[in-house]
Protein backbone atom coordinates (compact mmCIF):
# COMPACT_ATOMS: atom_id res chain seq x y z
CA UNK A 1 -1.09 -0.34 -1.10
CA UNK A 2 -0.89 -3.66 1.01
CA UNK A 3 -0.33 -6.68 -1.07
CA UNK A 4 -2.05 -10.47 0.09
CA UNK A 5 -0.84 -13.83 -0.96
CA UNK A 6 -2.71 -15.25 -3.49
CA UNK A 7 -1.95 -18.95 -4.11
CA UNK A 8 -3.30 -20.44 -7.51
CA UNK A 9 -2.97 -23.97 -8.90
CA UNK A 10 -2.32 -24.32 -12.94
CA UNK A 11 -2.02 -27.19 -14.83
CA UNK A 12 1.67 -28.29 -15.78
CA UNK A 13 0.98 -26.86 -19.43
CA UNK A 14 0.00 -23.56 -17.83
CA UNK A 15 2.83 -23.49 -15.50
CA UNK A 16 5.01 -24.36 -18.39
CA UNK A 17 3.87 -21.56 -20.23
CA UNK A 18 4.36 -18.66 -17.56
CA UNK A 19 7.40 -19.85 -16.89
CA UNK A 20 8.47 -19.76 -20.46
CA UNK A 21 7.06 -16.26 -20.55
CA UNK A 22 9.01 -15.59 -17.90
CA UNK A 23 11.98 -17.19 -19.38
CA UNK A 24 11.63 -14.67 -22.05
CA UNK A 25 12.78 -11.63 -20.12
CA UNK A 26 9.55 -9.68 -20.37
CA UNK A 27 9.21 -10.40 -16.45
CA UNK A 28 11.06 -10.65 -13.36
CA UNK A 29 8.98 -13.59 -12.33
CA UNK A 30 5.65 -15.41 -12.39
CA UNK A 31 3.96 -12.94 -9.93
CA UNK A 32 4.78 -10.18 -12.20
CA UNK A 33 3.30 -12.06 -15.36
CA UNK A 34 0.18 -12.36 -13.73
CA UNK A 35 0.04 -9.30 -12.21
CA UNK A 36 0.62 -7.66 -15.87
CA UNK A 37 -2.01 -10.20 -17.15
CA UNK A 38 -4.54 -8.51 -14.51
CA UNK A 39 -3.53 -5.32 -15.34
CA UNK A 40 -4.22 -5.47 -18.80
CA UNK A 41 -7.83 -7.38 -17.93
CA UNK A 42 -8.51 -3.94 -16.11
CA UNK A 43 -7.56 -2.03 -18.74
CA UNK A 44 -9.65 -4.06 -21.33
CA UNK A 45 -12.77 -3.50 -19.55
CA UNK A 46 -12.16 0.04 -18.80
CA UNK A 47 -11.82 0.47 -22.44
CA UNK A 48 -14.76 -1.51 -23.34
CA UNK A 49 -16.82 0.33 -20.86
CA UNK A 50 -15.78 3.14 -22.18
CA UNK A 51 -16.32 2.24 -25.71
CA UNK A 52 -20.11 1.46 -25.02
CA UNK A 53 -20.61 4.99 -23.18
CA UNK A 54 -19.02 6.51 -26.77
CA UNK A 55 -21.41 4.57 -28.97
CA UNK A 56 -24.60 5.22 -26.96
CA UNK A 57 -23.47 8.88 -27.23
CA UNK A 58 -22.85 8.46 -30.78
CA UNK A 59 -26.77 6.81 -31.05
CA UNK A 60 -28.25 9.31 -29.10
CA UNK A 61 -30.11 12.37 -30.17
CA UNK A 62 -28.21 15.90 -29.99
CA UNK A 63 -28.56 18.57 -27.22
CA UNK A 64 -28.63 21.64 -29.19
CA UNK A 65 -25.63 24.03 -28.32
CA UNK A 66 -27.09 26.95 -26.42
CA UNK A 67 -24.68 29.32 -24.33
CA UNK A 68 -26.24 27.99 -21.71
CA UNK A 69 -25.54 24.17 -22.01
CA UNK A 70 -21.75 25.03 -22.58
CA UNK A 71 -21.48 27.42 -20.04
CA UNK A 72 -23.30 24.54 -17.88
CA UNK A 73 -20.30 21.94 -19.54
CA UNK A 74 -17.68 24.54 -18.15
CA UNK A 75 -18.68 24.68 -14.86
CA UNK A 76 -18.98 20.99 -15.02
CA UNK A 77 -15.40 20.25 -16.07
CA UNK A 78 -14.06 23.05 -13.61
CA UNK A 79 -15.98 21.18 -10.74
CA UNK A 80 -14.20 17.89 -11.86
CA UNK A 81 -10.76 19.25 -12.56
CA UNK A 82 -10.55 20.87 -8.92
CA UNK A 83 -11.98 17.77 -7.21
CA UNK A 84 -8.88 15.35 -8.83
CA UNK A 85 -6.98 18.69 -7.83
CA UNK A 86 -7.95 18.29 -4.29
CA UNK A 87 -7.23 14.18 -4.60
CA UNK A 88 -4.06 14.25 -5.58
């Protein structure tokens, strides 16, 4: 992974506030901070994204479990688990 420079500007309050963060010893600097703070704004949305596919599954009407449709869900998942099986 290749990194970039990213240069921000923050108001002295903000600035004060990373650095007190920092401070703190939950990070090895003010880079780090943020890029935790980023990292967690991923995860958020990921979760959130997530939590809307769960509910309109939840509101949706139900497939009726034949043989068929779970033999069709385990060829499915086998097709998924050998593709991150060939990714990694």
């Amino acid at each position: 992974m290749t990194s970039r420079t990213l240069s921000i500007a923050l108001p002295q309050a903000l600035e004060a506030y990373v650095e007190e963060r920092v401070a703190e010893g939950g990070y090895r600097s003010p880079e780090d901070y943020l890029r935790a703070l980023i990292r967690e704004d991923q995860e958020r949305r990921v979760r959130g994204a997530l939590e809307k596919l769960l509910l309109e599954g939840l509101e949706s009407e139900p497939e009726p479990v034949t043989p068929e449709y779970l033999a069709e869900l385990r060829r499915e998942a086998e097709e998924r688990i050998a593709r991150r099986r060939r990714k990694a």
